[in-house]
C-alpha atoms as a PDB file:
ATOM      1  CA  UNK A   1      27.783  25.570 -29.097  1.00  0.00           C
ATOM      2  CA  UNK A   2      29.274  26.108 -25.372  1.00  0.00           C
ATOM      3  CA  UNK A   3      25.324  26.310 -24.075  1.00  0.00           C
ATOM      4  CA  UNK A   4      24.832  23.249 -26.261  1.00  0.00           C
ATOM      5  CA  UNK A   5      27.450  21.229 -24.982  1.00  0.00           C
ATOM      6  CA  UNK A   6      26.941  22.488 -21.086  1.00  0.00           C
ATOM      7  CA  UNK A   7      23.544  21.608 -21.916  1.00  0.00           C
ATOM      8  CA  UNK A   8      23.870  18.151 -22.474  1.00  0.00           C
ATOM      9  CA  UNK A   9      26.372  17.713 -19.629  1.00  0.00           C
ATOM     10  CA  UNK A  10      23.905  18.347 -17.542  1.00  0.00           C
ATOM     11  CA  UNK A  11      21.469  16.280 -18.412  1.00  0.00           C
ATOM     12  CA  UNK A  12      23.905  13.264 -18.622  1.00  0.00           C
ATOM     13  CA  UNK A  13      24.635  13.936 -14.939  1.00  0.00           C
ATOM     14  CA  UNK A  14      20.741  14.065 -14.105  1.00  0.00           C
ATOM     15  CA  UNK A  15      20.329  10.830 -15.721  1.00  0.00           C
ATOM     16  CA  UNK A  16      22.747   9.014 -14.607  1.00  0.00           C
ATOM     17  CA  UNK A  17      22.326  10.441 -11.190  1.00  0.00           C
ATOM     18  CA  UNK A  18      19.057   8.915 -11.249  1.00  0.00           C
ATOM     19  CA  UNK A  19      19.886   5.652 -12.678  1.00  0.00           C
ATOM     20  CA  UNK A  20      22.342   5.675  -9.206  1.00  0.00           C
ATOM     21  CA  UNK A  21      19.399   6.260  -6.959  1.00  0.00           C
ATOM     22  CA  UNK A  22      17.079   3.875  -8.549  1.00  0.00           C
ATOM     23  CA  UNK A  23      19.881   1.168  -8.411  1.00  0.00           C
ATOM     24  CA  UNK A  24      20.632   1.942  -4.754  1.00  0.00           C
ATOM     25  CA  UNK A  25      16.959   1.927  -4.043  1.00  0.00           C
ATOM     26  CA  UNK A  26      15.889  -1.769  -5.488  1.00  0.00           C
ATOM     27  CA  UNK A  27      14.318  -3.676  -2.849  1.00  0.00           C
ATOM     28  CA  UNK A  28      16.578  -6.637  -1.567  1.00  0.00           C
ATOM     29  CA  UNK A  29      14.303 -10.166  -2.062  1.00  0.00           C
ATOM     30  CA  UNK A  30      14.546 -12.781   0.673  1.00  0.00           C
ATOM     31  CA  UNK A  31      14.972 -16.150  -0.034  1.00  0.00           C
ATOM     32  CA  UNK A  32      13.326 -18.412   2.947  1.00  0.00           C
ATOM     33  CA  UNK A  33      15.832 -21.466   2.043  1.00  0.00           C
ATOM     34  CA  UNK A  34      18.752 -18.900   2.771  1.00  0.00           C
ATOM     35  CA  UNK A  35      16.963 -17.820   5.464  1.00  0.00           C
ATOM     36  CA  UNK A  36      16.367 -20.955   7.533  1.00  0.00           C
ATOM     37  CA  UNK A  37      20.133 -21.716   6.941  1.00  0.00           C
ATOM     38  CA  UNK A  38      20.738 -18.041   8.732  1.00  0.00           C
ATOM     39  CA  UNK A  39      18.685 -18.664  11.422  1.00  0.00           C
ATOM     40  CA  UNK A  40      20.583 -20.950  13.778  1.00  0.00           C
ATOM     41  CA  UNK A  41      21.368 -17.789  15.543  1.00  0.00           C
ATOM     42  CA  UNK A  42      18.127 -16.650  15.765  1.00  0.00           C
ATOM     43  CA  UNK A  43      16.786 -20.475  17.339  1.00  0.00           C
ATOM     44  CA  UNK A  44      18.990 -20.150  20.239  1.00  0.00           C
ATOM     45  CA  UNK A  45      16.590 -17.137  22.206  1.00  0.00           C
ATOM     46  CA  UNK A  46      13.967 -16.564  19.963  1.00  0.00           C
ATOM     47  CA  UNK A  47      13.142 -20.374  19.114  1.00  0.00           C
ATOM     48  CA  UNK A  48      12.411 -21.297  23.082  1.00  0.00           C
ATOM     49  CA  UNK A  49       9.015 -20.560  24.047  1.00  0.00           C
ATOM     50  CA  UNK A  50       8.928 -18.456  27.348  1.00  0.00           C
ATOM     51  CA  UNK A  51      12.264 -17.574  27.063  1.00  0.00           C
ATOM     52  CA  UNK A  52      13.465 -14.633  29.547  1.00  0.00           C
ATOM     53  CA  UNK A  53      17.082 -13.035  29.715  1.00  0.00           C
ATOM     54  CA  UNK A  54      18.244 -10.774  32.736  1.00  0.00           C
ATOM     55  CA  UNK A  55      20.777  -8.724  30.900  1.00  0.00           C
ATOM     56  CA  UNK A  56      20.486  -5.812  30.280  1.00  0.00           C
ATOM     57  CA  UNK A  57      17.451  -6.108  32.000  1.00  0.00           C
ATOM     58  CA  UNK A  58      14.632  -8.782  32.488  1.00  0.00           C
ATOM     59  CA  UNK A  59      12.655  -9.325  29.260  1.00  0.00           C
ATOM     60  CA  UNK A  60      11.101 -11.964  27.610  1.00  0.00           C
ATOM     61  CA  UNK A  61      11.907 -13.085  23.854  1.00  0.00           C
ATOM     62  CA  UNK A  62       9.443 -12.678  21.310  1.00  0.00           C
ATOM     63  CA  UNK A  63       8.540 -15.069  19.164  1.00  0.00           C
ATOM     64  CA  UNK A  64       9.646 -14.016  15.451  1.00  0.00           C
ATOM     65  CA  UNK A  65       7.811 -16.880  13.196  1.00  0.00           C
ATOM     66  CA  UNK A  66       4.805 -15.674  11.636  1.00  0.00           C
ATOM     67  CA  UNK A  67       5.936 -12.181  11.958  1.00  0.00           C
ATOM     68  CA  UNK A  68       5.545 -10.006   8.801  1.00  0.00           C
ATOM     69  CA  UNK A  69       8.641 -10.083   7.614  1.00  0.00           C
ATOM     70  CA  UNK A  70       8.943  -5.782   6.520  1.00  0.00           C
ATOM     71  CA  UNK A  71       8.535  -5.558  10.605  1.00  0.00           C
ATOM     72  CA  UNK A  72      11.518  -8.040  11.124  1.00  0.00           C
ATOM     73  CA  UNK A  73      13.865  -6.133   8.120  1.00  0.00           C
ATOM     74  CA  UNK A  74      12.545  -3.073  10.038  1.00  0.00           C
ATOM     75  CA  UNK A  75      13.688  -3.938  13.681  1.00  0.00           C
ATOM     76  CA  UNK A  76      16.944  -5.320  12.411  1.00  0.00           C
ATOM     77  CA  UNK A  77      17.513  -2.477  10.445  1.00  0.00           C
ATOM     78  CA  UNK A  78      16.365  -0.331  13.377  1.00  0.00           C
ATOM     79  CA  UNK A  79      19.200  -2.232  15.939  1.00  0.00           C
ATOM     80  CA  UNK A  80      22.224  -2.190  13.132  1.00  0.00           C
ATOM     81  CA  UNK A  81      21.722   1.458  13.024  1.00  0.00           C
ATOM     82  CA  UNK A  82      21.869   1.915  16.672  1.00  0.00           C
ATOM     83  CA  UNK A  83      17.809   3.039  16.963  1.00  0.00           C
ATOM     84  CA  UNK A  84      17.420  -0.118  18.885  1.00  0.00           C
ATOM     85  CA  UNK A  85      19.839  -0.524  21.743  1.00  0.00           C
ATOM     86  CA  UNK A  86      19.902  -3.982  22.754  1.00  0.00           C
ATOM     87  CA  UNK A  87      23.389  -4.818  23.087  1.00  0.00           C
ATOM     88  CA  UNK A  88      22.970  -8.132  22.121  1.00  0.00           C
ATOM     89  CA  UNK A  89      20.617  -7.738  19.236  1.00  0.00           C
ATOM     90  CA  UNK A  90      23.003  -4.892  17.926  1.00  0.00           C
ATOM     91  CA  UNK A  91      25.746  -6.723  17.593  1.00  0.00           C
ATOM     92  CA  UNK A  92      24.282  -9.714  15.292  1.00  0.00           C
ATOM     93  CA  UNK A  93      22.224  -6.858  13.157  1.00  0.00           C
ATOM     94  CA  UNK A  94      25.584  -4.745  12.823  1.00  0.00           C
ATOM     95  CA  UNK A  95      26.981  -8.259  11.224  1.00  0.00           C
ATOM     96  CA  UNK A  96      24.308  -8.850   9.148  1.00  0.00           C
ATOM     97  CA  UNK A  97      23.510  -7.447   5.344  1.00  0.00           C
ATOM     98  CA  UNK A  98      20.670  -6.193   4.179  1.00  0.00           C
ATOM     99  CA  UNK A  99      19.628  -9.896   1.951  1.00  0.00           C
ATOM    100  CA  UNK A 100      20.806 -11.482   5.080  1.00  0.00           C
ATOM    101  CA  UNK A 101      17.819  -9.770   6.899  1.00  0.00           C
ATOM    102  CA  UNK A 102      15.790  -9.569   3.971  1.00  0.00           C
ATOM    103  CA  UNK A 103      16.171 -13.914   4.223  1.00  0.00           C
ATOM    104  CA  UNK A 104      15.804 -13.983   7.226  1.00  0.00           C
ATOM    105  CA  UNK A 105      12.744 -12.003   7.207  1.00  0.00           C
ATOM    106  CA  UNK A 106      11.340 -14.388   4.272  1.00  0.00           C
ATOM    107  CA  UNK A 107      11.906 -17.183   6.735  1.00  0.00           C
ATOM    108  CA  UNK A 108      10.600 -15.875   9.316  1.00  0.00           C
ATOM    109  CA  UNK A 109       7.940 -14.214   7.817  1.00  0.00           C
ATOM    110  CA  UNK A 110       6.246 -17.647   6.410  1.00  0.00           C
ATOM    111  CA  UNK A 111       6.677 -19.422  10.203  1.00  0.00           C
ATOM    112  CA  UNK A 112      10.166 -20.158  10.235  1.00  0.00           C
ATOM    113  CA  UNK A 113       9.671 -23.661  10.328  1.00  0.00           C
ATOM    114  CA  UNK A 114      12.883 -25.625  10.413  1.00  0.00           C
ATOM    115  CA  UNK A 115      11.870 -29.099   9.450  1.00  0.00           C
ATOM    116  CA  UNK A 116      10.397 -28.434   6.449  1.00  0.00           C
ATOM    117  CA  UNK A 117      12.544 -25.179   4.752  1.00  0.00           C
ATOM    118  CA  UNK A 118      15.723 -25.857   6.221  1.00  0.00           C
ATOM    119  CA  UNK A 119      15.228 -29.487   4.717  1.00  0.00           C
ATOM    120  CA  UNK A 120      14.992 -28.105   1.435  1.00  0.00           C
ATOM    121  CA  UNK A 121      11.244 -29.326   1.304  1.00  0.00           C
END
């Protein structure tokens, strides 16, 4: 009865170990709408074509619209955890959530197109 009872202890824990992982795991959906509300602090470097900064060091701004948006979850991800060090870029991932980039990413991802998705349209 002991083995029994052990027995089934441990295979509660498995399972619900699992179901803990597979939770955690879920991918986060972007919504563009969200997204294009998010992105005013985006538009201020990254909306301005030719764009160059001097700090830390001279570098253009890329262009983020059309960008597939696993690459832009990706690179934020990459500067919240400290992979990417631009200071600047650091600090707004560190702020942001994971559906915050994930919306962003969905905005982003389909042009990032102000007029029409922050509209609503």
């Amino acid at each position: 009865m002991k083995n029994a009872v052990s027995s089934f202890i441990g295979v509660a824990a498995v399972l619900l170990g699992a179901s803990a992982v597979t939770a955690s795991a879920q991918t986060v959906t972007g919504d563009a709408r969200m997204g294009a509300q998010r992105a005013a602090m985006c538009s201020g470097c990254h909306g301005i074509s030719g764009l160059r900064n001097a700090y830390p060091e001279v570098f253009h701004f890329p262009k983020i619209g059309n960008q597939y948006p696993e690459y832009i979850v990706a690179a934020l991800q990459a500067y919240r955890s400290g992979e990417r060090t631009h200071p600047t870029m650091r600090a707004i991932a560190s702020s942001l959530t994971d559906q915050a980039m994930a919306d962003l990413a969905a905005f982003y991802g389909q042009g990032g197109l102000r007029s029409t998705t922050a509209a609503g349209k």
